[in-house]
PDB file of N, CA and C in Angstrom:
ATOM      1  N   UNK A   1     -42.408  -2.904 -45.219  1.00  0.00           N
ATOM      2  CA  UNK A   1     -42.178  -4.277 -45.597  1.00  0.00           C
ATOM      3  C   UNK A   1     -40.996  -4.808 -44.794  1.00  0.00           C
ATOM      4  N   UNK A   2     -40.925  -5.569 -44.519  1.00  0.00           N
ATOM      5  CA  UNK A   2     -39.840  -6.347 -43.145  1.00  0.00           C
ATOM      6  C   UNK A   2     -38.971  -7.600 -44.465  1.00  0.00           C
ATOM      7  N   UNK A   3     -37.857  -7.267 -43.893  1.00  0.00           N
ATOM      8  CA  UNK A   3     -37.072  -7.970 -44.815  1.00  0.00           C
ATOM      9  C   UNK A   3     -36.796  -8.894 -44.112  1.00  0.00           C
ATOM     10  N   UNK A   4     -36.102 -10.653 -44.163  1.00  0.00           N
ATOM     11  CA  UNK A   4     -35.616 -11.165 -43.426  1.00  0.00           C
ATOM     12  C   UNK A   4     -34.519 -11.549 -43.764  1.00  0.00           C
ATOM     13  N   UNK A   5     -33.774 -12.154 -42.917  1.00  0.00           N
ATOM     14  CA  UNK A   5     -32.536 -12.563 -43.610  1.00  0.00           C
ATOM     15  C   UNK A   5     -32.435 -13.646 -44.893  1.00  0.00           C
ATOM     16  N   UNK A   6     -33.564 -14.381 -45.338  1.00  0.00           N
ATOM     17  CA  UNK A   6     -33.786 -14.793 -46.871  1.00  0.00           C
ATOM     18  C   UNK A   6     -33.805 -13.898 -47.502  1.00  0.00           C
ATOM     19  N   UNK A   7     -34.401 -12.552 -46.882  1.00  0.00           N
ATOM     20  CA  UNK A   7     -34.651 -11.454 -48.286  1.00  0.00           C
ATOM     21  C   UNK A   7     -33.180 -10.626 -48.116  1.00  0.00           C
ATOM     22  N   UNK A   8     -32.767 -10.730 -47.563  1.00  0.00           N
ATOM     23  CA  UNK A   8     -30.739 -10.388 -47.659  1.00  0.00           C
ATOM     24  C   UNK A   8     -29.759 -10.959 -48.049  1.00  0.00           C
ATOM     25  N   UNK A   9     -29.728 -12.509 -48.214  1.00  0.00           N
ATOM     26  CA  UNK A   9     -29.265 -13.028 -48.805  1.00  0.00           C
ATOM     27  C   UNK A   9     -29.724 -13.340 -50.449  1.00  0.00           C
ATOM     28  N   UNK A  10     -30.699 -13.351 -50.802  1.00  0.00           N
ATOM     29  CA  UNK A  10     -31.048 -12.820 -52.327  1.00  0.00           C
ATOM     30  C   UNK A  10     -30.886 -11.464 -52.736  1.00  0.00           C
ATOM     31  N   UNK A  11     -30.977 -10.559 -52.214  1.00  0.00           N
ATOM     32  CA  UNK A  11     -30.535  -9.351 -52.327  1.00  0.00           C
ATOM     33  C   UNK A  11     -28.738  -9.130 -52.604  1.00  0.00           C
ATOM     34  N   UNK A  12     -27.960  -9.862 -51.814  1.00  0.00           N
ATOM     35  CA  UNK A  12     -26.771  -9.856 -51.907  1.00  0.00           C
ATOM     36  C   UNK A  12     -26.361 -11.295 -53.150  1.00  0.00           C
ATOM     37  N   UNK A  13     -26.581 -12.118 -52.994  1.00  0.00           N
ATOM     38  CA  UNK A  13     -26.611 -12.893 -53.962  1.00  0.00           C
ATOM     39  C   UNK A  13     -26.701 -12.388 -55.559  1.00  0.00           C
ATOM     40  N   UNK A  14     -27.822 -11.513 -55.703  1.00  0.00           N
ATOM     41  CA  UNK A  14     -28.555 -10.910 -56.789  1.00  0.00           C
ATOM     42  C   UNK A  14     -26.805  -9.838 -57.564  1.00  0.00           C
ATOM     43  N   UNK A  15     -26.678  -9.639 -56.140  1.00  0.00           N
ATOM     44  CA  UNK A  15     -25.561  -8.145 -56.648  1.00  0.00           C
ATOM     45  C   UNK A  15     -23.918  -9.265 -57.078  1.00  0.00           C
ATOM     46  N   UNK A  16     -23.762 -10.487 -56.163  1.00  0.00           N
ATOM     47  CA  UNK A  16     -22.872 -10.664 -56.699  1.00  0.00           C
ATOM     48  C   UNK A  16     -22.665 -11.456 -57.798  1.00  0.00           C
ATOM     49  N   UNK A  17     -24.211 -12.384 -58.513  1.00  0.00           N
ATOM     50  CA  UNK A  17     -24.099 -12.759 -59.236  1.00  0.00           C
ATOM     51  C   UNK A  17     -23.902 -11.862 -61.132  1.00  0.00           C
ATOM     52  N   UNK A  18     -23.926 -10.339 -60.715  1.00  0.00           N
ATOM     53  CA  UNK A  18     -23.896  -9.657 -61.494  1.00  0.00           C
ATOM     54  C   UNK A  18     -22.448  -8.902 -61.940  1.00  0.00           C
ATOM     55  N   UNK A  19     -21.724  -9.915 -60.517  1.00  0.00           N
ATOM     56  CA  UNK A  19     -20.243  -9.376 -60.927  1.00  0.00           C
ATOM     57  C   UNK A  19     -19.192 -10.262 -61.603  1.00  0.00           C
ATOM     58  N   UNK A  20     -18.094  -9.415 -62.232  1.00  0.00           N
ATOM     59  CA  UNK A  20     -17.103 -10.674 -62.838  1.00  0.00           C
ATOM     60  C   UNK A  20     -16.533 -11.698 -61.928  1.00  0.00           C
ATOM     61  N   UNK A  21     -16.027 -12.923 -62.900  1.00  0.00           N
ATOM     62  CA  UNK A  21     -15.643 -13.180 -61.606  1.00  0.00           C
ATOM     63  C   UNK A  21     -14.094 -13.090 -61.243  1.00  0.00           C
ATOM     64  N   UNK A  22     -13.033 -11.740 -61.458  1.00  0.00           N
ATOM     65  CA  UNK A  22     -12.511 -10.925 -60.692  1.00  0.00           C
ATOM     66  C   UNK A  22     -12.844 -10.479 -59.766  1.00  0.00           C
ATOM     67  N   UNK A  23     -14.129  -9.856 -59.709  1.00  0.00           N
ATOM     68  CA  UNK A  23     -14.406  -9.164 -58.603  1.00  0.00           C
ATOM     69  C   UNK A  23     -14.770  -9.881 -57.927  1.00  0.00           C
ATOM     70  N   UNK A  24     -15.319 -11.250 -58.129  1.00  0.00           N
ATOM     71  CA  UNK A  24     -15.623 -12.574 -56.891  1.00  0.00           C
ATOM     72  C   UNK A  24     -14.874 -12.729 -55.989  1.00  0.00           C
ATOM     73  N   UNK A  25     -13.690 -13.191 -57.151  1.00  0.00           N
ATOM     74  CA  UNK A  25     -12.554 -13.303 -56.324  1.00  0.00           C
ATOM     75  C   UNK A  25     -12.010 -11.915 -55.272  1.00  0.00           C
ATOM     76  N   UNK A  26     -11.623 -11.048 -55.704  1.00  0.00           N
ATOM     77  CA  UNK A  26     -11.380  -9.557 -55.077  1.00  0.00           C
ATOM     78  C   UNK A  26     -12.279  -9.796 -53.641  1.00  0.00           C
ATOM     79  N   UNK A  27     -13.630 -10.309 -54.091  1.00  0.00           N
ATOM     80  CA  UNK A  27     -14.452  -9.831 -52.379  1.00  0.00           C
ATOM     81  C   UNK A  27     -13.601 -10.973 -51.777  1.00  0.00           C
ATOM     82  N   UNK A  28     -13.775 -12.363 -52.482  1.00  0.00           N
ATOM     83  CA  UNK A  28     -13.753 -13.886 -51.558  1.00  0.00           C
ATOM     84  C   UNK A  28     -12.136 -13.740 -51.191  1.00  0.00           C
ATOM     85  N   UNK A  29     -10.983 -13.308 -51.540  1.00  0.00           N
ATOM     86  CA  UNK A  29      -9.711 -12.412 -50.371  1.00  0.00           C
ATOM     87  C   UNK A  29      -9.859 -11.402 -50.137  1.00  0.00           C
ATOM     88  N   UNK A  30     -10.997 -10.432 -50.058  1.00  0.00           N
ATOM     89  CA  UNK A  30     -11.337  -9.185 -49.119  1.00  0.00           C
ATOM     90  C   UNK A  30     -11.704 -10.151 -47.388  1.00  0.00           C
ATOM     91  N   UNK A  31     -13.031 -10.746 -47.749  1.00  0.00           N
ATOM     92  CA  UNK A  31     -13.685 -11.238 -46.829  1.00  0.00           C
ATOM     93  C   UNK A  31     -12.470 -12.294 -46.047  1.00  0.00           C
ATOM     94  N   UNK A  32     -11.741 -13.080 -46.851  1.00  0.00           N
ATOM     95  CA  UNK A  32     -11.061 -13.886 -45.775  1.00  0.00           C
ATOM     96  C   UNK A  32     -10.159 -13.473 -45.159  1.00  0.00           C
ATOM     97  N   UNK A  33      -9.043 -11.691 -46.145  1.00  0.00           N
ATOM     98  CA  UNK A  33      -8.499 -11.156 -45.441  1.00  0.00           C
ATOM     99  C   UNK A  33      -8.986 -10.345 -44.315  1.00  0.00           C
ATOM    100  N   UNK A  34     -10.039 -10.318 -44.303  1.00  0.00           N
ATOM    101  CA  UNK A  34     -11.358  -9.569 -42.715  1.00  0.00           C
ATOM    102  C   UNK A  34     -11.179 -10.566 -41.736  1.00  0.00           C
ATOM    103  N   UNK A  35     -11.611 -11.819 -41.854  1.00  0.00           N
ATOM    104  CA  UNK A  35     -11.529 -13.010 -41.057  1.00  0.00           C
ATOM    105  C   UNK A  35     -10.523 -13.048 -40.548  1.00  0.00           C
ATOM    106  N   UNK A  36      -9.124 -13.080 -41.211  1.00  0.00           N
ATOM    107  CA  UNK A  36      -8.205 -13.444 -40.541  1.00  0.00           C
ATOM    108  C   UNK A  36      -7.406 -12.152 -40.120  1.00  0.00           C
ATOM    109  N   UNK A  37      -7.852 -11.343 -39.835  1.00  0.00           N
ATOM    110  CA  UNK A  37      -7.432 -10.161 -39.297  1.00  0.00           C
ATOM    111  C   UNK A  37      -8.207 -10.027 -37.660  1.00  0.00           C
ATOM    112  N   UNK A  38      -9.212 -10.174 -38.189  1.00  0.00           N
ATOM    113  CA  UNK A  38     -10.644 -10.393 -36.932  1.00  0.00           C
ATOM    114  C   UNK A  38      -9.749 -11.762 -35.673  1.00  0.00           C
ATOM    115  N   UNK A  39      -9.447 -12.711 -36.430  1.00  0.00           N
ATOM    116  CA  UNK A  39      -8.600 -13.617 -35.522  1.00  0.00           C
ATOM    117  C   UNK A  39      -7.412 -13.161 -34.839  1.00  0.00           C
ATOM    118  N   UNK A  40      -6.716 -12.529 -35.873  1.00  0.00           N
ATOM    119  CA  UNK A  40      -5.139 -11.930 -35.642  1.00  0.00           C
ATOM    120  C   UNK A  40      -5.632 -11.213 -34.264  1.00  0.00           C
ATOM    121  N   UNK A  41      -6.261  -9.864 -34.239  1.00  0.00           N
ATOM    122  CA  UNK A  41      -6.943  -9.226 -33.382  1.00  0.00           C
ATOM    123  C   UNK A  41      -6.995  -9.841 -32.197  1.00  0.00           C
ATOM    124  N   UNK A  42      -7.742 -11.047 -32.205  1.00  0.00           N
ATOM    125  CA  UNK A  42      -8.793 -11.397 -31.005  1.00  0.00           C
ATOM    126  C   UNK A  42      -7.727 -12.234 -30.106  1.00  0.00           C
ATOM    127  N   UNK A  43      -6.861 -12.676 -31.075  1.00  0.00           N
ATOM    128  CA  UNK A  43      -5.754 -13.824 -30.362  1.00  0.00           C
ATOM    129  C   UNK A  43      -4.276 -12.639 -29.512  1.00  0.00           C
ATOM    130  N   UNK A  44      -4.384 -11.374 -30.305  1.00  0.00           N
ATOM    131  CA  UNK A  44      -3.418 -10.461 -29.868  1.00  0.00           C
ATOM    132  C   UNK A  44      -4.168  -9.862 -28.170  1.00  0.00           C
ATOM    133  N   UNK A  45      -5.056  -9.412 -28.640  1.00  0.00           N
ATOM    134  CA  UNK A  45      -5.874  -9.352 -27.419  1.00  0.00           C
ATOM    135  C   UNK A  45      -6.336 -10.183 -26.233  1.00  0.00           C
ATOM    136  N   UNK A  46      -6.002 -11.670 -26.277  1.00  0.00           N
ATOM    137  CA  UNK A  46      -6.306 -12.312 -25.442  1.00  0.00           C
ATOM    138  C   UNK A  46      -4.941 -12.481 -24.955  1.00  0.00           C
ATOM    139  N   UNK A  47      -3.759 -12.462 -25.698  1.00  0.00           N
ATOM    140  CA  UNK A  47      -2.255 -12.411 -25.180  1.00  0.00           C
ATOM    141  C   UNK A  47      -2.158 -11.002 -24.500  1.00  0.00           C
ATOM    142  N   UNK A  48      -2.570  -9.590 -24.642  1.00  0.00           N
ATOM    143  CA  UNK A  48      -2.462  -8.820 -23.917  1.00  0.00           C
ATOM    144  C   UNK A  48      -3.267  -9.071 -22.446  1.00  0.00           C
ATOM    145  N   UNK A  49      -4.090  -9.901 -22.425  1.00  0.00           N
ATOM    146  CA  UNK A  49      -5.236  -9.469 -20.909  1.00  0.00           C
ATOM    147  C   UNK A  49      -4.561 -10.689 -20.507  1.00  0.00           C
ATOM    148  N   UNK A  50      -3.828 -11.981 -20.723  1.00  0.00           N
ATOM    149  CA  UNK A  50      -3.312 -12.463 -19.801  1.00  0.00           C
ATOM    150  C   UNK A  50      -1.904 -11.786 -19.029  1.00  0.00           C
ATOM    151  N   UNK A  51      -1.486 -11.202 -20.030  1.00  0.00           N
ATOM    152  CA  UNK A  51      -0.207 -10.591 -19.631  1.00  0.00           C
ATOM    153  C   UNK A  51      -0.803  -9.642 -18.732  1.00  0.00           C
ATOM    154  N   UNK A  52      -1.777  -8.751 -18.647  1.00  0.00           N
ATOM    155  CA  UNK A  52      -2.018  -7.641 -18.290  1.00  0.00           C
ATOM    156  C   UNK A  52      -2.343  -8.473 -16.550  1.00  0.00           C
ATOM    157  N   UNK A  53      -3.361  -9.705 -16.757  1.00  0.00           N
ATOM    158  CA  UNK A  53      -3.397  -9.891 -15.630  1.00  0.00           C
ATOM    159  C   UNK A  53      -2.379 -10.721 -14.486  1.00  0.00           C
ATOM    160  N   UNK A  54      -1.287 -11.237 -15.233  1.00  0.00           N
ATOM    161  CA  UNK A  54      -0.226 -11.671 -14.483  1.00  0.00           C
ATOM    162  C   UNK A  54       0.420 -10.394 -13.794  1.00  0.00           C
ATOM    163  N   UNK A  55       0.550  -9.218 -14.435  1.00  0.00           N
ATOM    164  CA  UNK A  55       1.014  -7.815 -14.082  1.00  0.00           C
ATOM    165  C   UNK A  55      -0.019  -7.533 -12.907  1.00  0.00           C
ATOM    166  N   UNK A  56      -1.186  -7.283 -12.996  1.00  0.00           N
ATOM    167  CA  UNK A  56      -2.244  -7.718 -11.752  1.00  0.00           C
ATOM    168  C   UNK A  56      -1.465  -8.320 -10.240  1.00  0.00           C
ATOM    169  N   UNK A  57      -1.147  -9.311 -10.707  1.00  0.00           N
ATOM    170  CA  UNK A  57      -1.129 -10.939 -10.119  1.00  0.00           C
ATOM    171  C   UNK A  57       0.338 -10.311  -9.207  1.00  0.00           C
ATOM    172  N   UNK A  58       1.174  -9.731 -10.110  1.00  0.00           N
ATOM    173  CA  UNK A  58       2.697  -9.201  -9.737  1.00  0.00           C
ATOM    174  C   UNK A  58       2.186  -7.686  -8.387  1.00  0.00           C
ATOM    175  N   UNK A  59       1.823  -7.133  -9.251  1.00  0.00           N
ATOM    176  CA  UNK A  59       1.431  -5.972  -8.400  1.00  0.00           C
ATOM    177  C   UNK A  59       1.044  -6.293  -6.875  1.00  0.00           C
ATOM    178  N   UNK A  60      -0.008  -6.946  -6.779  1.00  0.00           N
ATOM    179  CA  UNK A  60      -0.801  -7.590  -5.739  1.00  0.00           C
ATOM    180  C   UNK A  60       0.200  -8.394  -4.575  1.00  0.00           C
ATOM    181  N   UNK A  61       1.155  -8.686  -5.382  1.00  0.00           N
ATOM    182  CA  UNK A  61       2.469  -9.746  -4.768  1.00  0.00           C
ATOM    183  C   UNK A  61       3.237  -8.643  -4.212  1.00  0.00           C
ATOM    184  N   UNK A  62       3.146  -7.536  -4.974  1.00  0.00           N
ATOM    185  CA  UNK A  62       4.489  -6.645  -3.909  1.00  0.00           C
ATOM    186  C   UNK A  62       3.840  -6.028  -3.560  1.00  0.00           C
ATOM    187  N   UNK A  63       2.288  -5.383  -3.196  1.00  0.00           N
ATOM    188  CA  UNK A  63       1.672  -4.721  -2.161  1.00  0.00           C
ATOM    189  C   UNK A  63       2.248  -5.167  -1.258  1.00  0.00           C
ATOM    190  N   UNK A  64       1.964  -6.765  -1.156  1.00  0.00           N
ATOM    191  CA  UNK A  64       1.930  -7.857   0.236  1.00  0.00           C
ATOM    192  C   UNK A  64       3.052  -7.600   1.053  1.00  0.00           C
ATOM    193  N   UNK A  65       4.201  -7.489  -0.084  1.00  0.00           N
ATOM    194  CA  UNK A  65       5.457  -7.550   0.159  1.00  0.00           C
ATOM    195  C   UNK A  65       6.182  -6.254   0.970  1.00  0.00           C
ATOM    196  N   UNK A  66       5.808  -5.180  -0.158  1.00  0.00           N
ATOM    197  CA  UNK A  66       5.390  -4.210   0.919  1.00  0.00           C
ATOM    198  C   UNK A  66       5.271  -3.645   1.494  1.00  0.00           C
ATOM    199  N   UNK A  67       3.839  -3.997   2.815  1.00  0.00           N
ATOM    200  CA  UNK A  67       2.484  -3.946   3.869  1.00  0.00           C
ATOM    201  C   UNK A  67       4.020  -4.808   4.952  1.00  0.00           C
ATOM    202  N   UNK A  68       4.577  -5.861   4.108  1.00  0.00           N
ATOM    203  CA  UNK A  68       5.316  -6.713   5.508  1.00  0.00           C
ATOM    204  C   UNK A  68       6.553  -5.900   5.522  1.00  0.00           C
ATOM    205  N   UNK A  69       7.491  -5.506   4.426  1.00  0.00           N
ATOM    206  CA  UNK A  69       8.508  -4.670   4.738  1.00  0.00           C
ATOM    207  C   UNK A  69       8.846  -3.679   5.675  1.00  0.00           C
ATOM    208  N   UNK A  70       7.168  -2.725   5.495  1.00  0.00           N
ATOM    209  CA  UNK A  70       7.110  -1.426   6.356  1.00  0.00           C
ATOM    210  C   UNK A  70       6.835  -2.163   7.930  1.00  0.00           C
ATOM    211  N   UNK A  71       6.175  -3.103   7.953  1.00  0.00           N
ATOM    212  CA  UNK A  71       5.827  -3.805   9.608  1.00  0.00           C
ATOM    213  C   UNK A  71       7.144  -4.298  10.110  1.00  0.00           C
ATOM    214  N   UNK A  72       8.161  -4.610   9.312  1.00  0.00           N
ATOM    215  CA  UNK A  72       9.399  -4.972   9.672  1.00  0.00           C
ATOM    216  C   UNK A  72      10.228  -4.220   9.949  1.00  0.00           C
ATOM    217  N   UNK A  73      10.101  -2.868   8.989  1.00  0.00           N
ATOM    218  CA  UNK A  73      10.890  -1.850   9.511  1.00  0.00           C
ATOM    219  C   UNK A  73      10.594  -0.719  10.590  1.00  0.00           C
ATOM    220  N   UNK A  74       9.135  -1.364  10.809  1.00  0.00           N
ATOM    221  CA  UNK A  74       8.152  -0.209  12.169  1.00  0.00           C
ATOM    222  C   UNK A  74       8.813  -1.188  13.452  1.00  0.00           C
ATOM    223  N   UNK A  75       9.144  -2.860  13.067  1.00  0.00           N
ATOM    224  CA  UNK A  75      10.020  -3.314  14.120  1.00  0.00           C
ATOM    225  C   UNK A  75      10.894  -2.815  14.770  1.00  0.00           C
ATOM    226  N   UNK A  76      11.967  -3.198  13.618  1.00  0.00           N
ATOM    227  CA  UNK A  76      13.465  -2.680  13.729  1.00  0.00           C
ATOM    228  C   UNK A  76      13.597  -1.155  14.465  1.00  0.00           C
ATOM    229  N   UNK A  77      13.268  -0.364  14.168  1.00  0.00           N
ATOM    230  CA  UNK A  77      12.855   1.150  14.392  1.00  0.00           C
ATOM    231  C   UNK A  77      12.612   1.657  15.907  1.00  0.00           C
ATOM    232  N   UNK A  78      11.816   1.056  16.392  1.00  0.00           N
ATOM    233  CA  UNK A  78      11.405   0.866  17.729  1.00  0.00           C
ATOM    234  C   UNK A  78      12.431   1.226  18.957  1.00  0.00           C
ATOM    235  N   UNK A  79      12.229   2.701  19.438  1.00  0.00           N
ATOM    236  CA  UNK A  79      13.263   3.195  20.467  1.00  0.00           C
ATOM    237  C   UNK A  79      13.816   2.139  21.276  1.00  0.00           C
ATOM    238  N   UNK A  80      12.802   1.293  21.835  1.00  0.00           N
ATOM    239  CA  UNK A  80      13.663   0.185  22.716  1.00  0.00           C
ATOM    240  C   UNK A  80      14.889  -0.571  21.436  1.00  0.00           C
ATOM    241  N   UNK A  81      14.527  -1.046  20.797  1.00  0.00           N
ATOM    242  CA  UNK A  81      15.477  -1.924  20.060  1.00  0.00           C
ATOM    243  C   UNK A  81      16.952  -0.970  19.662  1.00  0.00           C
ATOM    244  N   UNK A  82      16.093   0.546  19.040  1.00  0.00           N
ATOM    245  CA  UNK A  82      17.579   1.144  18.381  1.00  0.00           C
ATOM    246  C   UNK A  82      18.475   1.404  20.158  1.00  0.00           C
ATOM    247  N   UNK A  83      17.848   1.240  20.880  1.00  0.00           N
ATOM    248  CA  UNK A  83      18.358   1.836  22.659  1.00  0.00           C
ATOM    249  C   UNK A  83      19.416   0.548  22.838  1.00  0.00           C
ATOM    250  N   UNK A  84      18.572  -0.817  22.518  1.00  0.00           N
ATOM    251  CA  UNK A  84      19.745  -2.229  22.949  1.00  0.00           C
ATOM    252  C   UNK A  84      20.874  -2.127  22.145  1.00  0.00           C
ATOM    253  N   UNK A  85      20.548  -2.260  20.437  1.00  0.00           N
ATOM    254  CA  UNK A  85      21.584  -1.998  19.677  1.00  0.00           C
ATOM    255  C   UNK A  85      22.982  -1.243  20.199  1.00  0.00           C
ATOM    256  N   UNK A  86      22.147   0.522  19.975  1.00  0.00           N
ATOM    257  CA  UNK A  86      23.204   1.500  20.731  1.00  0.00           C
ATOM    258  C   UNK A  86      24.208   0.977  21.906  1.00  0.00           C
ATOM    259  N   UNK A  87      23.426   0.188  23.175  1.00  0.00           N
ATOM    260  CA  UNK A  87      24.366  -0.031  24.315  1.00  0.00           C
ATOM    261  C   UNK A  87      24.538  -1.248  23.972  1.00  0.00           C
ATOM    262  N   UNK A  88      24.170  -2.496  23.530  1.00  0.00           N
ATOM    263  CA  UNK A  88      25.072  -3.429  23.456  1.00  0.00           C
ATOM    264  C   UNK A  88      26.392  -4.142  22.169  1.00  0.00           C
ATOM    265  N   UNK A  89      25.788  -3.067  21.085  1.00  0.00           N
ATOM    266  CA  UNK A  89      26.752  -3.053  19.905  1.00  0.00           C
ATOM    267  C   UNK A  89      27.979  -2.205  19.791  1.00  0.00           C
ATOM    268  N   UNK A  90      27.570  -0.902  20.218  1.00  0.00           N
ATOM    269  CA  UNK A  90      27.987   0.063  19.876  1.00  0.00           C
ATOM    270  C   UNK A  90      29.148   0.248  21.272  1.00  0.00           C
ATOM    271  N   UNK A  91      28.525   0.370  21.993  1.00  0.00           N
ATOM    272  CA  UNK A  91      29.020   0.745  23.844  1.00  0.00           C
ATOM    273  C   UNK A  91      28.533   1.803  23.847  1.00  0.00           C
ATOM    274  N   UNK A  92      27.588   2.223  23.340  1.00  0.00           N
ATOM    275  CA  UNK A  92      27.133   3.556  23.953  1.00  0.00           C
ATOM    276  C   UNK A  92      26.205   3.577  25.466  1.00  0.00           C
ATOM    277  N   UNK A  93      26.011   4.620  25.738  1.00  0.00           N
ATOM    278  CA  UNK A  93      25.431   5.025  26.814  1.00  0.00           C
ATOM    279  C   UNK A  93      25.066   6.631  27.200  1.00  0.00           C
ATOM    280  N   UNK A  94      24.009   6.687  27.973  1.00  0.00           N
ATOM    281  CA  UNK A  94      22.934   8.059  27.884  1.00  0.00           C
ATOM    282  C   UNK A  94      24.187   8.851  28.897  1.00  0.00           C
ATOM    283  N   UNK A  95      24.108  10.138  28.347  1.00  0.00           N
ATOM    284  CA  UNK A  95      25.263  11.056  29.066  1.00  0.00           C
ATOM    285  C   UNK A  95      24.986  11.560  30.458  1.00  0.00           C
ATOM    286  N   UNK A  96      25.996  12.088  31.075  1.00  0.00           N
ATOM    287  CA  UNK A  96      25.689  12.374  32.493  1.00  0.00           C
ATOM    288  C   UNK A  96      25.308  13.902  32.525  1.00  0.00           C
ATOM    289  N   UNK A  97      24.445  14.191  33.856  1.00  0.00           N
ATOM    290  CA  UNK A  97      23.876  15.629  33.339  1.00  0.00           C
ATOM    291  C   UNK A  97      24.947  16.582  33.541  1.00  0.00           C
ATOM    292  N   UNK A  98      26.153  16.278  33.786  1.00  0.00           N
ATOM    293  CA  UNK A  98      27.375  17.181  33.605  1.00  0.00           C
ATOM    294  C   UNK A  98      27.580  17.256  32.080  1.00  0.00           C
ATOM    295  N   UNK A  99      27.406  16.375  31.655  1.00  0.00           N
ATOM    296  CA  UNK A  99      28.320  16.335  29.991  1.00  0.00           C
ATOM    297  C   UNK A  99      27.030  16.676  29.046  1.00  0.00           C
ATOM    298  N   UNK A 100      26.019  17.418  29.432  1.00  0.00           N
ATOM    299  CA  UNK A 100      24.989  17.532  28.381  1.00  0.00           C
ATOM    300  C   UNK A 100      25.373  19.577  28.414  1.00  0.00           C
ATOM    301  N   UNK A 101      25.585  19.605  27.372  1.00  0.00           N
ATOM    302  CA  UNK A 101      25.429  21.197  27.002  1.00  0.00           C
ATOM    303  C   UNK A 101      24.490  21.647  25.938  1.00  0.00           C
ATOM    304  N   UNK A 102      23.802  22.705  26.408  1.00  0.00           N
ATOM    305  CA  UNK A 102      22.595  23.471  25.025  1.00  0.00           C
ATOM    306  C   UNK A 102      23.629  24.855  24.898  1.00  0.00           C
ATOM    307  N   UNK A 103      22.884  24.999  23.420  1.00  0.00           N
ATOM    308  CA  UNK A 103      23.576  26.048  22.598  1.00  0.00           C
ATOM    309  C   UNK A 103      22.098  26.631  21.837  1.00  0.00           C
ATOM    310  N   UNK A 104      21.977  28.005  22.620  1.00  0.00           N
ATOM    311  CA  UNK A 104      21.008  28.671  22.111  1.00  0.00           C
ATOM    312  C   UNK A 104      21.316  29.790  21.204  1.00  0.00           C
ATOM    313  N   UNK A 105      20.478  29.927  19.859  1.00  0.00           N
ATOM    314  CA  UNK A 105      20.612  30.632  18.983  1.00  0.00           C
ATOM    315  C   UNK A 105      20.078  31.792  18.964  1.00  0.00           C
ATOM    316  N   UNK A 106      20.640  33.176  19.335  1.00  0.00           N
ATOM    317  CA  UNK A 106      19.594  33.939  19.551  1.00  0.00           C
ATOM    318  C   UNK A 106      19.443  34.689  17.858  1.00  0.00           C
ATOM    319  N   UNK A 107      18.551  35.220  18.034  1.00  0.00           N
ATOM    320  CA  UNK A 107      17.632  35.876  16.841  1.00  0.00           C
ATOM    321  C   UNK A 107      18.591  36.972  16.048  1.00  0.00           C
ATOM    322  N   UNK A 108      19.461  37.357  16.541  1.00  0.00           N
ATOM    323  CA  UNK A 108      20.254  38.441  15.790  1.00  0.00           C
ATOM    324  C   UNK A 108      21.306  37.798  15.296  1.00  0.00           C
ATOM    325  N   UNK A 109      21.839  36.282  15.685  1.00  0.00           N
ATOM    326  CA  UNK A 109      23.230  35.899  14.850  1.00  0.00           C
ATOM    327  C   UNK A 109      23.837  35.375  15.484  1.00  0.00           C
ATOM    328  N   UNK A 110      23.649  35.910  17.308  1.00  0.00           N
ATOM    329  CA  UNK A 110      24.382  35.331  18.246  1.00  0.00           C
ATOM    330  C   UNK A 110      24.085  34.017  18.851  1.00  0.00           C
ATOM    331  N   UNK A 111      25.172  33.086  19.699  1.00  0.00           N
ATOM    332  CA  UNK A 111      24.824  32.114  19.942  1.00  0.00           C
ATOM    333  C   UNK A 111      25.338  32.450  21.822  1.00  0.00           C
ATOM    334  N   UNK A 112      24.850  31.548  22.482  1.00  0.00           N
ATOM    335  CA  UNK A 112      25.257  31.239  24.324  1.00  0.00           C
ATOM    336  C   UNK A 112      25.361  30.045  24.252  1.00  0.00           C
ATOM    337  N   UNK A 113      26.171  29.759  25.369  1.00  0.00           N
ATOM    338  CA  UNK A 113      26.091  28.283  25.776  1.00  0.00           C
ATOM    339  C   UNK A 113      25.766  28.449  27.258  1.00  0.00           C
ATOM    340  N   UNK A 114      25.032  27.455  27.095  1.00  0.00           N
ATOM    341  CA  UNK A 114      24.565  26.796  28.439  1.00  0.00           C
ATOM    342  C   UNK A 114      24.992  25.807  28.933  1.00  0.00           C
ATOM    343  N   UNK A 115      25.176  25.370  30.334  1.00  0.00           N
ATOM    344  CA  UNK A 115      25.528  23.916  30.922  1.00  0.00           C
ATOM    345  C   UNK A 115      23.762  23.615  31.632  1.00  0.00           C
TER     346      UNK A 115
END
């Protein structure tokens, strides 16, 4: 037998007209405290996914930020540039092959120098 929703609402009707009406009342602030919980919910949740997607929105902003930082600092970095810096900030300059000495470490502890 197929019920429809007329035959559910007499069915439920049937049960609550058999109750006091305490217990009317009891369901009719059950049910509105459901409702407004169901709202509470839905409105908390729609304040989390905007927040969530401004955090999105933020994230996405300092990828950008960054993707350009590291290209700025792959600039800066750049042997020619740290080379101008060095000789025109600093006064430096590449040594003469008199003034370059190696210092080899040998395997037992000892060290040589080389010119």
């Amino acid at each position: 037998m197929k019920t429809g929703i007329a035959g559910i609402r007499k069915q439920v009707k049937s049960k609550v007209d058999g109750l006091s009406p305490v217990y009317r009342g009891l369901l009719l602030v059950a049910v509105v405290m459901c409702a407004l919980s169901v709202v509470t919910s839905q409105h908390k949740a729609r304040k989390l996914f905007i927040e969530l997607q401004k955090e999105k929105e933020q994230t996405q902003q300092m990828d950008v930020e960054w993707g350009q930082l590291q290209l700025e600092q792959s600039t800066w970095a750049t042997p020619a540039r740290v080379e101008e810096v060095a000789v025109k900030k600093l006064q430096m300059q590449l040594p003469k092959n008199g003034q370059i000495q190696f210092i080899w470490v040998k395997p037992n502890g000892g060290t040589k120098l080389q010119r």
